[in-house]
N, C-alpha and C. Protein backbone atom coordinates (compact mmCIF):
# COMPACT_ATOMS: atom_id res chain seq x y z
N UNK A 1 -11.17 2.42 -37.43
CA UNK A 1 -12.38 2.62 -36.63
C UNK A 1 -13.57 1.98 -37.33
N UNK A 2 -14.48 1.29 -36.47
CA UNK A 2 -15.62 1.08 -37.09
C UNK A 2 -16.60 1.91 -38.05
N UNK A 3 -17.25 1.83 -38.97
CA UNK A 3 -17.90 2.89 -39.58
C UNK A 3 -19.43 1.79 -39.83
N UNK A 4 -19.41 0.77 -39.59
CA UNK A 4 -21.07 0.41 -39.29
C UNK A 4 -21.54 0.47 -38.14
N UNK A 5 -23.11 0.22 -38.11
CA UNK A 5 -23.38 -0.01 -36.97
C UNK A 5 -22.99 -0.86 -36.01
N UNK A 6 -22.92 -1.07 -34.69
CA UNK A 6 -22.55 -2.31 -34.05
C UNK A 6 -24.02 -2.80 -33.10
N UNK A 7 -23.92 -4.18 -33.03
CA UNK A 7 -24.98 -4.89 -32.54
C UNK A 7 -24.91 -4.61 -31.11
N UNK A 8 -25.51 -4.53 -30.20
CA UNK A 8 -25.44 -4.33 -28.88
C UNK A 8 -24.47 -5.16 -28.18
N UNK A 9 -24.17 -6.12 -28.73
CA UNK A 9 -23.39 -7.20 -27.90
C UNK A 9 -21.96 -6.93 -28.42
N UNK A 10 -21.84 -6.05 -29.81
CA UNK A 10 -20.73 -5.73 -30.13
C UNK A 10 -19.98 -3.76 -29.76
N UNK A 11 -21.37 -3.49 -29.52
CA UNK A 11 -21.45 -2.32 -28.69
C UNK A 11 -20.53 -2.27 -27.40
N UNK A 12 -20.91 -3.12 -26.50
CA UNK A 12 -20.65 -3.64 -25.08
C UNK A 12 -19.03 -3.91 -25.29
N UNK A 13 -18.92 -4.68 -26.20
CA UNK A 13 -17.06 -4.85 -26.52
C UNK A 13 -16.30 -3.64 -27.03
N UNK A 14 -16.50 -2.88 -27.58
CA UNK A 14 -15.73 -1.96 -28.46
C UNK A 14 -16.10 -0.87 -26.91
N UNK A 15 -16.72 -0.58 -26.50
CA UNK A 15 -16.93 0.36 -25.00
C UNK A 15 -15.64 -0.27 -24.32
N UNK A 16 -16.29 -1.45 -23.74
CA UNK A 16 -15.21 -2.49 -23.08
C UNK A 16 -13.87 -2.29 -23.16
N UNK A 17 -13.09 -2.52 -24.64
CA UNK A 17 -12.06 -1.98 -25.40
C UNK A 17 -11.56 -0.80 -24.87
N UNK A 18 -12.16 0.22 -25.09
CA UNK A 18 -11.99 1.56 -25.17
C UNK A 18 -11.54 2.02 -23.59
N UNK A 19 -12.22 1.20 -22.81
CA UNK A 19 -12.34 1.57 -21.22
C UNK A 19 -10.71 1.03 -20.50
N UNK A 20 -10.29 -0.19 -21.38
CA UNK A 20 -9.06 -0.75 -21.08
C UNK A 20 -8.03 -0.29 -21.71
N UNK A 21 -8.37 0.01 -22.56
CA UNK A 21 -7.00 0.79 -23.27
C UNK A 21 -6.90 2.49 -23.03
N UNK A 22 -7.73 2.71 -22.54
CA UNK A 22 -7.61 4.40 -21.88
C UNK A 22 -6.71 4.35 -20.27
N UNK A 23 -7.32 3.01 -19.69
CA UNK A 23 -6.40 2.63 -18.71
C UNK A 23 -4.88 2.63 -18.67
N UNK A 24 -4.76 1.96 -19.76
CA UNK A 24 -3.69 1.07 -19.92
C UNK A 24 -2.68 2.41 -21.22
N UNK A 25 -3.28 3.30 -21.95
CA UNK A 25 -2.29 4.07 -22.08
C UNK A 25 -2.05 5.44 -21.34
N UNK A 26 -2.94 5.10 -20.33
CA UNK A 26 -2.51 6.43 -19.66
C UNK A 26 -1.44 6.19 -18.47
N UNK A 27 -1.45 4.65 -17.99
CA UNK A 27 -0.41 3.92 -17.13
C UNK A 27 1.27 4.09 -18.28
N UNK A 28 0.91 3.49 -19.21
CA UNK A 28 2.22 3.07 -19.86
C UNK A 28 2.81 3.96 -21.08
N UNK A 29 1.77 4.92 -21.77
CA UNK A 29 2.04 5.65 -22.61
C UNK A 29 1.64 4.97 -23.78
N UNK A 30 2.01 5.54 -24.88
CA UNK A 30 1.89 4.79 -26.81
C UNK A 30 2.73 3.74 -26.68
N UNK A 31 4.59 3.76 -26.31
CA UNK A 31 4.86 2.55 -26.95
C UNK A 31 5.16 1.23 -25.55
N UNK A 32 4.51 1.61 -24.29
CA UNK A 32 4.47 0.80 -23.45
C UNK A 32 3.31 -0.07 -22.92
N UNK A 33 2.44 0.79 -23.65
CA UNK A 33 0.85 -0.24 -23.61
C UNK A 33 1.45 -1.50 -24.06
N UNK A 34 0.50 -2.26 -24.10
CA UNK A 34 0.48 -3.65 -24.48
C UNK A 34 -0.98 -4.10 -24.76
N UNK A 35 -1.31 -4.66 -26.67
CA UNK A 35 -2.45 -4.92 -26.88
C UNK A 35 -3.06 -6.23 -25.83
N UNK A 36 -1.75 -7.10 -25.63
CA UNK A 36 -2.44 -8.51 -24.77
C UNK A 36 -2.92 -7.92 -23.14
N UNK A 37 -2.47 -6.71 -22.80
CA UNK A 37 -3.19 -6.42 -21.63
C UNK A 37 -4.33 -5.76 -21.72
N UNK A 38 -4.84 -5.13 -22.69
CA UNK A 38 -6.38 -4.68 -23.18
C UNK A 38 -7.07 -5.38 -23.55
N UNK A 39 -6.54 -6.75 -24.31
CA UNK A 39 -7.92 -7.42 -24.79
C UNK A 39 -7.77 -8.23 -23.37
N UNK A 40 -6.96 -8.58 -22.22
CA UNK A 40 -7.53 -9.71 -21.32
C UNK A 40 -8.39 -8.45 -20.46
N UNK A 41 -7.76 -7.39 -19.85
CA UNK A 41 -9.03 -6.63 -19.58
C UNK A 41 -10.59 -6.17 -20.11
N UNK A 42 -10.76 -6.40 -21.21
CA UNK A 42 -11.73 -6.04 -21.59
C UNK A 42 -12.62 -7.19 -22.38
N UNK A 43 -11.89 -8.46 -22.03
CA UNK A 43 -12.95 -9.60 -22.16
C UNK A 43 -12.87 -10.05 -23.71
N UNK A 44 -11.69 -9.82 -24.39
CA UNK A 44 -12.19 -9.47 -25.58
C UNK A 44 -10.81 -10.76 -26.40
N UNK A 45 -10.66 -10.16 -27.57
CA UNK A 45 -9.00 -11.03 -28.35
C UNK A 45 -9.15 -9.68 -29.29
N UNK A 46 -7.77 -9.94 -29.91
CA UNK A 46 -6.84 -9.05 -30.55
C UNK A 46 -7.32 -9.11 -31.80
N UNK A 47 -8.09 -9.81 -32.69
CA UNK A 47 -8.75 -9.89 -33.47
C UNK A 47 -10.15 -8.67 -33.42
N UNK A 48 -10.53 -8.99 -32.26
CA UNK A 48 -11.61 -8.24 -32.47
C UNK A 48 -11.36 -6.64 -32.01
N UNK A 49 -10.26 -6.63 -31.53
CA UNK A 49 -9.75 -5.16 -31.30
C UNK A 49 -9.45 -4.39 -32.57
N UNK A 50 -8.55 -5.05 -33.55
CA UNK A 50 -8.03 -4.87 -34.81
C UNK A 50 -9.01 -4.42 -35.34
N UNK A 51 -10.07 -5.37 -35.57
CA UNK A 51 -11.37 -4.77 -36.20
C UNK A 51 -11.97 -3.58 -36.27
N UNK A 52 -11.97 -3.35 -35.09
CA UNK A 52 -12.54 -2.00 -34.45
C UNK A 52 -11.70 -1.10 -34.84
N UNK A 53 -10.25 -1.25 -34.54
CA UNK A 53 -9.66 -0.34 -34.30
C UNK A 53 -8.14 -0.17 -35.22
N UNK A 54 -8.36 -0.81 -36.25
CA UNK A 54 -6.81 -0.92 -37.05
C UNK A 54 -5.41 -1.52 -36.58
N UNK A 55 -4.92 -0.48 -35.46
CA UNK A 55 -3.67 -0.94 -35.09
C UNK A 55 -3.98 0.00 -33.51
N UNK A 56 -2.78 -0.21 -32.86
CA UNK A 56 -2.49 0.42 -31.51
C UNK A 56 -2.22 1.86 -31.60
N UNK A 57 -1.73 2.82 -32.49
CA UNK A 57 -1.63 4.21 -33.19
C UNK A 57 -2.71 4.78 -33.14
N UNK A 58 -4.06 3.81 -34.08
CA UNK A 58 -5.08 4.62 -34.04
C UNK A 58 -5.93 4.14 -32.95
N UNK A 59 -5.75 3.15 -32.10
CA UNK A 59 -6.73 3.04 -30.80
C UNK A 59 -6.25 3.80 -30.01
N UNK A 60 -5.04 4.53 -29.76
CA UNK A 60 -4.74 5.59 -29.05
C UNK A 60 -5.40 6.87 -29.47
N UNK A 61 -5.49 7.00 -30.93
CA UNK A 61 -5.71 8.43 -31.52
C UNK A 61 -7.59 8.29 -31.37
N UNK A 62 -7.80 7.12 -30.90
CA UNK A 62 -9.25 7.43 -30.98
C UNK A 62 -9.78 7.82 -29.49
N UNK A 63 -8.89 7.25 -28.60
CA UNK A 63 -9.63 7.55 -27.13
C UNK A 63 -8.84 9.01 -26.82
N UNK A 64 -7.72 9.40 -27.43
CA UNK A 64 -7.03 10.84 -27.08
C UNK A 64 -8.06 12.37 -27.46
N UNK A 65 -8.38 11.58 -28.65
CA UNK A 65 -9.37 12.52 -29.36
C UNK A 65 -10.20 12.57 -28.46
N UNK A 66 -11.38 11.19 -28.38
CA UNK A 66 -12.22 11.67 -27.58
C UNK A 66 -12.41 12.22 -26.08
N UNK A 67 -11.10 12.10 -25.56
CA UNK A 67 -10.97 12.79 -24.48
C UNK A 67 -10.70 14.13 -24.61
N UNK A 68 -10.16 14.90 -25.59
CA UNK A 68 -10.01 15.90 -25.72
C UNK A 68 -11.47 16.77 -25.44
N UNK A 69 -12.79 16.12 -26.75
CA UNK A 69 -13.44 16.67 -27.02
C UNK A 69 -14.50 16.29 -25.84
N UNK A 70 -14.31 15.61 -25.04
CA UNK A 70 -14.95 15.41 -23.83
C UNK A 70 -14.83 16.65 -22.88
N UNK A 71 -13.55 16.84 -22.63
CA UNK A 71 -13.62 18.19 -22.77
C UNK A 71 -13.73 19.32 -22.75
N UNK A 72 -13.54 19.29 -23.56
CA UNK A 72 -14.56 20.42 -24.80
C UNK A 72 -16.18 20.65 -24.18
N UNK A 73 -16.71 19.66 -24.39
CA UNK A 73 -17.84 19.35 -23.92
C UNK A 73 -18.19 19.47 -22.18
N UNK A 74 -17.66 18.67 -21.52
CA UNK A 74 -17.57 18.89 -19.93
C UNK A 74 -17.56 20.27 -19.73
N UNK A 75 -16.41 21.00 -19.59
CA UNK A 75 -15.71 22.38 -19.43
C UNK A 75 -16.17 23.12 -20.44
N UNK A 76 -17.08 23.28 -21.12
CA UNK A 76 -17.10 24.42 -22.27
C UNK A 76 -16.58 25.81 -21.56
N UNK A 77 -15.81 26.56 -22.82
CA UNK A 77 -15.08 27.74 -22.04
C UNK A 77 -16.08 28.71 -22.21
N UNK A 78 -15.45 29.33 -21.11
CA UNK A 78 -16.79 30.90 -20.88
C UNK A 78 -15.57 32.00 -20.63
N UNK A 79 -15.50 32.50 -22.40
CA UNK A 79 -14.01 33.48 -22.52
C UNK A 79 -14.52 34.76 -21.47
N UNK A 80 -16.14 35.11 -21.07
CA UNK A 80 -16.27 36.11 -20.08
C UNK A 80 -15.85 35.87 -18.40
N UNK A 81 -15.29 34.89 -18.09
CA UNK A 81 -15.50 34.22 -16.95
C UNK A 81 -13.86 33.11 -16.97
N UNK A 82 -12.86 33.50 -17.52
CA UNK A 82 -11.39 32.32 -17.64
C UNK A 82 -11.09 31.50 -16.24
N UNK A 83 -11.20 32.66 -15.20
CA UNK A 83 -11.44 32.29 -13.77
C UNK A 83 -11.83 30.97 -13.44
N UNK A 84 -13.30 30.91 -13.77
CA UNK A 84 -14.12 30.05 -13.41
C UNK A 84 -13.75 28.78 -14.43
N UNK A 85 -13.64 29.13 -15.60
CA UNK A 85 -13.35 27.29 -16.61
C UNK A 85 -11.95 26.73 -15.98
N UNK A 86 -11.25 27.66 -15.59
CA UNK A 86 -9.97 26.91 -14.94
C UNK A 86 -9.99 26.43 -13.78
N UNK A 87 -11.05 26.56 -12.92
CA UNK A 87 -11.39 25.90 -11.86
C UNK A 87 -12.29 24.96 -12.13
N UNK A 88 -12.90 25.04 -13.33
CA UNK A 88 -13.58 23.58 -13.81
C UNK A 88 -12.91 22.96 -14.53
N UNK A 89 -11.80 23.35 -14.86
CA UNK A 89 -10.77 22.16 -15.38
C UNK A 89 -10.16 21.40 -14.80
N UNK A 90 -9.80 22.32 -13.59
CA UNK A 90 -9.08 22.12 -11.98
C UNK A 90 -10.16 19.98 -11.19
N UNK A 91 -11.34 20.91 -11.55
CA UNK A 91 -11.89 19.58 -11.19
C UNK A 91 -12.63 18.79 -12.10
N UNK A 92 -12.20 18.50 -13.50
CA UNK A 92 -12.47 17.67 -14.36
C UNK A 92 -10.95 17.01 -14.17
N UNK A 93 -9.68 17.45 -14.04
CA UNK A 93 -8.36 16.45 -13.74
C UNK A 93 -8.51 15.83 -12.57
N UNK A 94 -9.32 16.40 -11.89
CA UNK A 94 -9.36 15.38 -10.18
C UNK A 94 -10.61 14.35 -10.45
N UNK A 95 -11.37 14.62 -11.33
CA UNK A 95 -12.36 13.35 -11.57
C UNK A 95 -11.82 12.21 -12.48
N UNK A 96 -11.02 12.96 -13.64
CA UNK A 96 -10.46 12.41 -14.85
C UNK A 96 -9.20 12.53 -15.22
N UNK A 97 -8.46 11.94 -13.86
CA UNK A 97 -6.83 12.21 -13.98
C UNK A 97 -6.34 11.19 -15.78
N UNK A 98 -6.64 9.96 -15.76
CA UNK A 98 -6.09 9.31 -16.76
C UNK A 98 -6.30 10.29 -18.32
N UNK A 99 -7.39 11.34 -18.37
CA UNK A 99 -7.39 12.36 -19.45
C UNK A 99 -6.18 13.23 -19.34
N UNK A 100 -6.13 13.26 -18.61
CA UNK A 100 -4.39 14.26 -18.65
C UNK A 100 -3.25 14.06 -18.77
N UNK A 101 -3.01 12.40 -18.57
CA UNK A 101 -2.79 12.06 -18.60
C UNK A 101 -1.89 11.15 -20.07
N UNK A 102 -2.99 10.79 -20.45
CA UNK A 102 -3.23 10.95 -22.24
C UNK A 102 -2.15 11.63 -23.17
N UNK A 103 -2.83 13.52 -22.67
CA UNK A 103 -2.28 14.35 -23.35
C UNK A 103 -0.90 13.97 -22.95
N UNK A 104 -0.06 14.47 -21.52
CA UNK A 104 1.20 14.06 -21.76
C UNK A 104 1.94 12.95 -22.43
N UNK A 105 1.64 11.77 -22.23
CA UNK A 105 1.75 11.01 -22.99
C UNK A 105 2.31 11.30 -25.04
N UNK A 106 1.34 11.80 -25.45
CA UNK A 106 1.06 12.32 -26.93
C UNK A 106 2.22 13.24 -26.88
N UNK A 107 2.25 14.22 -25.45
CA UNK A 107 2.91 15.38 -25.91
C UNK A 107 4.51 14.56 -25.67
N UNK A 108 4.71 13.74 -24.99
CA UNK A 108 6.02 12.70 -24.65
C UNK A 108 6.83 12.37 -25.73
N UNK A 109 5.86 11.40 -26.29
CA UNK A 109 5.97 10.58 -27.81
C UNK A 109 5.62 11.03 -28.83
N UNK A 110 5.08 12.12 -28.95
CA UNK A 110 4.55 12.39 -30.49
C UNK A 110 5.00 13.63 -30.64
N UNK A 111 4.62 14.45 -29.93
CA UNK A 111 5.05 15.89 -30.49
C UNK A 111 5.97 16.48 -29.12
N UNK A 112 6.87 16.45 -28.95
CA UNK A 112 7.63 17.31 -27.75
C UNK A 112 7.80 18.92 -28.21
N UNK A 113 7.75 19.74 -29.49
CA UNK A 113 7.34 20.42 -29.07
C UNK A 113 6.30 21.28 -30.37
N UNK A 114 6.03 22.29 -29.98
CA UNK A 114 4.29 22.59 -30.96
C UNK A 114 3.34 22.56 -30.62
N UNK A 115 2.43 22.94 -31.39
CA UNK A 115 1.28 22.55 -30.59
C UNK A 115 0.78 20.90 -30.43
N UNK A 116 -0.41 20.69 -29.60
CA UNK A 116 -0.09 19.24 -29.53
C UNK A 116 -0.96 18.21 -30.15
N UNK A 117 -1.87 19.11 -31.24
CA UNK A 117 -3.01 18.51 -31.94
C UNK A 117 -3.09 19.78 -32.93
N UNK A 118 -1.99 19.52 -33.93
CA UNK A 118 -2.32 20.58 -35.11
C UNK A 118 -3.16 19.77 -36.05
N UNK A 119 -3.16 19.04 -36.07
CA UNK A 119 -4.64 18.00 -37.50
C UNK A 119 -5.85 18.15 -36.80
N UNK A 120 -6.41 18.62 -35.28
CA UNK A 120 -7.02 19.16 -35.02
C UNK A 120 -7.38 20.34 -34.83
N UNK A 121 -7.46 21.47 -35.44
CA UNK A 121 -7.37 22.82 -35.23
C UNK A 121 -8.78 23.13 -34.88
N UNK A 122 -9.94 22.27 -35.03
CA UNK A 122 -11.12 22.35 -34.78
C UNK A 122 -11.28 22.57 -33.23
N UNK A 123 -10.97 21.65 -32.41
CA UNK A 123 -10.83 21.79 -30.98
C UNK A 123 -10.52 23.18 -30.11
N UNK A 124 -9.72 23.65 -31.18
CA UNK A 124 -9.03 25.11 -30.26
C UNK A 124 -9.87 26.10 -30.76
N UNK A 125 -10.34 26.44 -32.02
CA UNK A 125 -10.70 27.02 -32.80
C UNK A 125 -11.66 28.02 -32.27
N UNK A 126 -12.88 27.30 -31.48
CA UNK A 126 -14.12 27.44 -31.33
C UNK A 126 -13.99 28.48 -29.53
N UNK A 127 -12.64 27.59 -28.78
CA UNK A 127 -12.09 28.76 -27.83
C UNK A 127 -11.69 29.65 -28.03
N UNK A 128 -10.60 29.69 -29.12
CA UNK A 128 -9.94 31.23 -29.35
C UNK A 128 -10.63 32.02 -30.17
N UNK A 129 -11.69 31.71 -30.62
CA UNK A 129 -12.58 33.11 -31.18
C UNK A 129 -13.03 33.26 -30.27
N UNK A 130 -14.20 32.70 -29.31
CA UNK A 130 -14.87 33.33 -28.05
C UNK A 130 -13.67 34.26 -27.41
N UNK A 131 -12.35 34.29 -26.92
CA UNK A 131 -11.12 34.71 -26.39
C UNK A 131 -10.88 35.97 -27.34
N UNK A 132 -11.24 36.17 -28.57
CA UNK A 132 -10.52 37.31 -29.51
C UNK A 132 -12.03 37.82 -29.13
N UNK A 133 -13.00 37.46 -29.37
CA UNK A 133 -14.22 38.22 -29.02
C UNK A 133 -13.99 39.28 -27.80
N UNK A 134 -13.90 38.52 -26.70
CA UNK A 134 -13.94 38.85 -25.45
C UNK A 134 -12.82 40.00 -25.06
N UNK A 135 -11.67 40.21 -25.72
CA UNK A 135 -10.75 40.72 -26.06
C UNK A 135 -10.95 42.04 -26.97
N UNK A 136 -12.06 42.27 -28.00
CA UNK A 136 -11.99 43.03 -28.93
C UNK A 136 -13.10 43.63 -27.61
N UNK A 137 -14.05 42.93 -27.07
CA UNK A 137 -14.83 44.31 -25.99
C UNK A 137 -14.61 44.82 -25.21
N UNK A 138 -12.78 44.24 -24.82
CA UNK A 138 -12.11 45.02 -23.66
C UNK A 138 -12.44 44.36 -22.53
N UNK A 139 -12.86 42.97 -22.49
CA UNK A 139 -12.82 42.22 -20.82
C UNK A 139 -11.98 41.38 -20.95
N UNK A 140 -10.78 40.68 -21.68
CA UNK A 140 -9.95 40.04 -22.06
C UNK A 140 -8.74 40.78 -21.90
N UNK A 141 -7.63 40.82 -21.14
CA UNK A 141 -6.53 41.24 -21.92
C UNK A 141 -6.12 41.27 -23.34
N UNK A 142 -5.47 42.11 -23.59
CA UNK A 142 -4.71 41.74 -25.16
C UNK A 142 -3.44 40.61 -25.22
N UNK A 143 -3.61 40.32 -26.13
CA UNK A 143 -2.28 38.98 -26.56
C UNK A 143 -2.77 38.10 -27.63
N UNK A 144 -1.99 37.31 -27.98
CA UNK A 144 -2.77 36.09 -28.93
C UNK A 144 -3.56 35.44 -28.38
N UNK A 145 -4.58 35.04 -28.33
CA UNK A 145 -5.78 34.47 -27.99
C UNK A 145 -5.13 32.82 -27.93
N UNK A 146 -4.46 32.16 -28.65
CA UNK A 146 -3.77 30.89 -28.25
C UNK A 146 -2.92 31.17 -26.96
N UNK A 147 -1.98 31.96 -26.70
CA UNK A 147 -1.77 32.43 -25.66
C UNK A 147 -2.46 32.67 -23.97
N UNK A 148 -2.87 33.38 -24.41
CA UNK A 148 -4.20 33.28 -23.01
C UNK A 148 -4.76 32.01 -23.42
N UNK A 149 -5.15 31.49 -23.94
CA UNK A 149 -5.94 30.25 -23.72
C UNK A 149 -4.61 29.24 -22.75
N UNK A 150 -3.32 29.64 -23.30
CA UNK A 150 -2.39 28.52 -23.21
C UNK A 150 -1.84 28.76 -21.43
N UNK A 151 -2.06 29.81 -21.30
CA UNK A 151 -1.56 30.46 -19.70
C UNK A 151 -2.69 29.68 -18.65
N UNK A 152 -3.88 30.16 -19.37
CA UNK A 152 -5.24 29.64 -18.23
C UNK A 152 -5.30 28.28 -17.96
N UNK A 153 -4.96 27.24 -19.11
CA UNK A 153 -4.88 25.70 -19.23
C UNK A 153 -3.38 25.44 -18.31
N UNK A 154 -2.27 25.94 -18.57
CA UNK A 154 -1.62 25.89 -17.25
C UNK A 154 -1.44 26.12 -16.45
N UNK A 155 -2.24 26.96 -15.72
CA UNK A 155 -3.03 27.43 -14.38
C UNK A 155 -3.61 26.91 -13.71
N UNK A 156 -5.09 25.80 -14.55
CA UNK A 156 -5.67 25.11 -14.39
C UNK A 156 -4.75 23.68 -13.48
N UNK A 157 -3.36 23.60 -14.69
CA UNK A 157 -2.92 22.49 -14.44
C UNK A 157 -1.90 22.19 -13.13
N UNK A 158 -1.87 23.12 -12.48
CA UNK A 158 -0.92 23.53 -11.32
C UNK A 158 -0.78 22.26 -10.32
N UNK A 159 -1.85 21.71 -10.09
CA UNK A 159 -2.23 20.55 -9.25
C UNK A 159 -2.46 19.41 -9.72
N UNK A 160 -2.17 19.59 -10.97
CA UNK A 160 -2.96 18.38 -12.22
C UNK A 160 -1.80 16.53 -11.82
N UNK A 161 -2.60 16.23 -12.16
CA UNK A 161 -1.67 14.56 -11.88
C UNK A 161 -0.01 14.56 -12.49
N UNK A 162 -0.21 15.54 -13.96
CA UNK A 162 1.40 15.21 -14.20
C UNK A 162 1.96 16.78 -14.10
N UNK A 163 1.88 17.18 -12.89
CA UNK A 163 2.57 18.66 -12.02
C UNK A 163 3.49 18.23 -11.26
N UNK A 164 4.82 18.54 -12.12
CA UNK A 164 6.41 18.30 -11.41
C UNK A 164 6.51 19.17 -9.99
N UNK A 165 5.34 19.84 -9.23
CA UNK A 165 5.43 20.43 -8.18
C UNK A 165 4.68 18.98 -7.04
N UNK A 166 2.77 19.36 -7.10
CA UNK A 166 2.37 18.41 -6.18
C UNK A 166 0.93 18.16 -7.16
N UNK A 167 1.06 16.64 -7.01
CA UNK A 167 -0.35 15.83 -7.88
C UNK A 167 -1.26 15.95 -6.79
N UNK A 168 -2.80 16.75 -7.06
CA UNK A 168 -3.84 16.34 -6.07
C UNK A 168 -4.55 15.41 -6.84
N UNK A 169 -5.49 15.00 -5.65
CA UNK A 169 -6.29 13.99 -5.70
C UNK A 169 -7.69 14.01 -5.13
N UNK A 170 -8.64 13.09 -5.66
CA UNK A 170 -9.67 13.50 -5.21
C UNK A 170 -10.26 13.07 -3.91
N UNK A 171 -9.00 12.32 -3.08
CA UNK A 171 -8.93 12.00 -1.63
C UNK A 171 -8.54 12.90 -0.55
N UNK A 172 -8.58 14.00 -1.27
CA UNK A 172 -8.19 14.68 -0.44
C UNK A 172 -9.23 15.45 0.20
N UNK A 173 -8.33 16.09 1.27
CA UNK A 173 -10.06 17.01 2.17
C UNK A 173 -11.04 18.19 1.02
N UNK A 174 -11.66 18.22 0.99
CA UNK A 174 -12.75 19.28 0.50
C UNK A 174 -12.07 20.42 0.47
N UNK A 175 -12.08 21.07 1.86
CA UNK A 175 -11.35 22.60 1.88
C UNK A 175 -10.28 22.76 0.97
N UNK A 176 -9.26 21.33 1.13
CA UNK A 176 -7.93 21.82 0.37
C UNK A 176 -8.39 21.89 -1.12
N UNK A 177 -9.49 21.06 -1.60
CA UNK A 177 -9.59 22.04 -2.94
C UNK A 177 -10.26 23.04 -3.11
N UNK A 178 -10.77 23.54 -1.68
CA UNK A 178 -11.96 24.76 -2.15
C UNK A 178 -10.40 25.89 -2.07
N UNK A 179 -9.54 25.91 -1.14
CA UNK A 179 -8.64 26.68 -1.09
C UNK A 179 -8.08 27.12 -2.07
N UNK A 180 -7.71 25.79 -3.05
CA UNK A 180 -7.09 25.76 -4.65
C UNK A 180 -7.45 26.53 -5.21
N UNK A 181 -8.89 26.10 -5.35
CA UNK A 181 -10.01 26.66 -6.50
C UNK A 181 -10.04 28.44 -6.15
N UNK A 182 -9.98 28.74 -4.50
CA UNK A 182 -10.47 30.32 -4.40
C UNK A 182 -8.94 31.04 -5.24
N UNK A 183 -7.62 30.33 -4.91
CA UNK A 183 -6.20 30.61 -5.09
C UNK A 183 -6.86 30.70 -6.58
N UNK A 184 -6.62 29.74 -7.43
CA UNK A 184 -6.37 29.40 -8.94
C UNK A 184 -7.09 30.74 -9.49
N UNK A 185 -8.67 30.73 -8.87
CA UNK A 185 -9.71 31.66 -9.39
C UNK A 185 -9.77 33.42 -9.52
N UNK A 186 -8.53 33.95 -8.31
CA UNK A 186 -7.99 34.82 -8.26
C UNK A 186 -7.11 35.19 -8.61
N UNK A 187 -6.12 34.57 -8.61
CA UNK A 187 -4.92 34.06 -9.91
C UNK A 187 -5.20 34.34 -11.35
N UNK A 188 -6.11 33.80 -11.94
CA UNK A 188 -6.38 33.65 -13.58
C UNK A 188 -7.28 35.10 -13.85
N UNK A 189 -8.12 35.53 -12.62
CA UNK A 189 -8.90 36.75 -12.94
C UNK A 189 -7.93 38.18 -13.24
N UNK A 190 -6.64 37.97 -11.97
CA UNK A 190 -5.66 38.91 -12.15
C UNK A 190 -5.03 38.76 -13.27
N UNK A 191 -5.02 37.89 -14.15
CA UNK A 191 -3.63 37.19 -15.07
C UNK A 191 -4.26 37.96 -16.67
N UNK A 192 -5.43 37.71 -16.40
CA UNK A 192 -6.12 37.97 -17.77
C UNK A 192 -7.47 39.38 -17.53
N UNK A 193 -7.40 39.48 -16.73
CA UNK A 193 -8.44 41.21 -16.40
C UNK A 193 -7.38 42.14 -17.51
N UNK A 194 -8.13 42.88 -18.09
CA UNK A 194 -7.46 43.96 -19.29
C UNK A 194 -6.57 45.02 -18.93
N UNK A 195 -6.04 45.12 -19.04
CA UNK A 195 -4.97 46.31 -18.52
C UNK A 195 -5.92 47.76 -18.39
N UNK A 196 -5.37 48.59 -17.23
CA UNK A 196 -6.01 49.48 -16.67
C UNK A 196 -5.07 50.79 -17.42
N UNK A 197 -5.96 51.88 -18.20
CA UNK A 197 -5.02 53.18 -18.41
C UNK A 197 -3.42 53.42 -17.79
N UNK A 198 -2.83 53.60 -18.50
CA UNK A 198 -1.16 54.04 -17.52
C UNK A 198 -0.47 52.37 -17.16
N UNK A 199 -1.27 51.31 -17.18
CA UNK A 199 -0.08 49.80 -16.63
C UNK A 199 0.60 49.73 -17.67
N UNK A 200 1.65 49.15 -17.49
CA UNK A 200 2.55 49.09 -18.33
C UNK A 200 2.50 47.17 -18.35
């Protein structure tokens, strides 16, 4: 990865870069990309990709990351409210299918099974305490807090682009995702609301 500044005109390329190869491994995966189809998309040569970016390993590990923590950022979780972030996750995959894309990918080729970013523990970290919080005041169910986090993210993903059931899209009518969203949102509130005296 770069660690100087870049000139605006070298700015514009390494973006450029980044925009084609997020394409292009979320089509083909890690070992089906192809560097000669990123640098002719992105205006660029393989030289100056290298530069930027070492090898094809870490130009993957740099746009995976930052999609992760995008995110992170987009969706911040609201452990009072699981309902609602999973319906904003619901429609961060219909804006940003190739991010989900990504992850399977990683989880394909790199780790099939585990978690799927243990050298990142930072990423999860900052959810599952808000989740043990929310949990110790009794509006959380009990369980491992990776757990519930891990139920709500596949809840979220029910409709998601790589759902061996049905991929939505963002062509589709309005209602059918307001329908989703009321389904998903009632779904995740029942899944994770705290157990009531006497449930077993």
């Amino acid at each position: 990865m770069v660690d100087q500044p870049l000139t605006p005109r070298g700015a514009a390329t390494y973006q450029r870069i980044l925009d084609a190869a997020t394409q292009e491994f979320a089509e083909y995966g890690i070992a089906g990309a192809r560097i000669e189809r990123m640098v002719a998309a992105a205006h660029t040569n393989k030289a100056q990709l290298y530069a930027y970016f070492g090898n094809k390993e870490r130009l993957f590990d740099a746009i995976f990351y930052a999609s992760l923590e995008r995110i992170m950022n987009v969706v911040p979780i609201d452990a009072d409210d699981l309902a609602d972030w999973a319906v904003r996750l619901y429609d961060e995959y219909l804006l940003r299918p190739d991010l989900i894309r990504l992850a399977t990918w990683a989880r394909l080729e790199r780790r099939p099974a585990g978690p799927l970013v243990p050298e990142r523990r930072d990423l999860e970290d900052h959810k599952l305490g808000l989740i043990a919080e929310a949990q110790d005041a009794g509006r959380v169910r009990q369980g491992k807090p990776f757990d519930v986090m891990a139920m709500v993210i596949a809840m979220s993903m029910a409709w998601s682009p790589v759902s061996n059931v049905y991929a939505a899209t963002a062509d589709e009518p309005a209602e059918v995702h307001e329908q989703r969203r009321t389904l998903l949102r009632a779904c995740v509130r029942q899944a994770t609301a705290p157990e009531r005296p006497g449930q077993a």
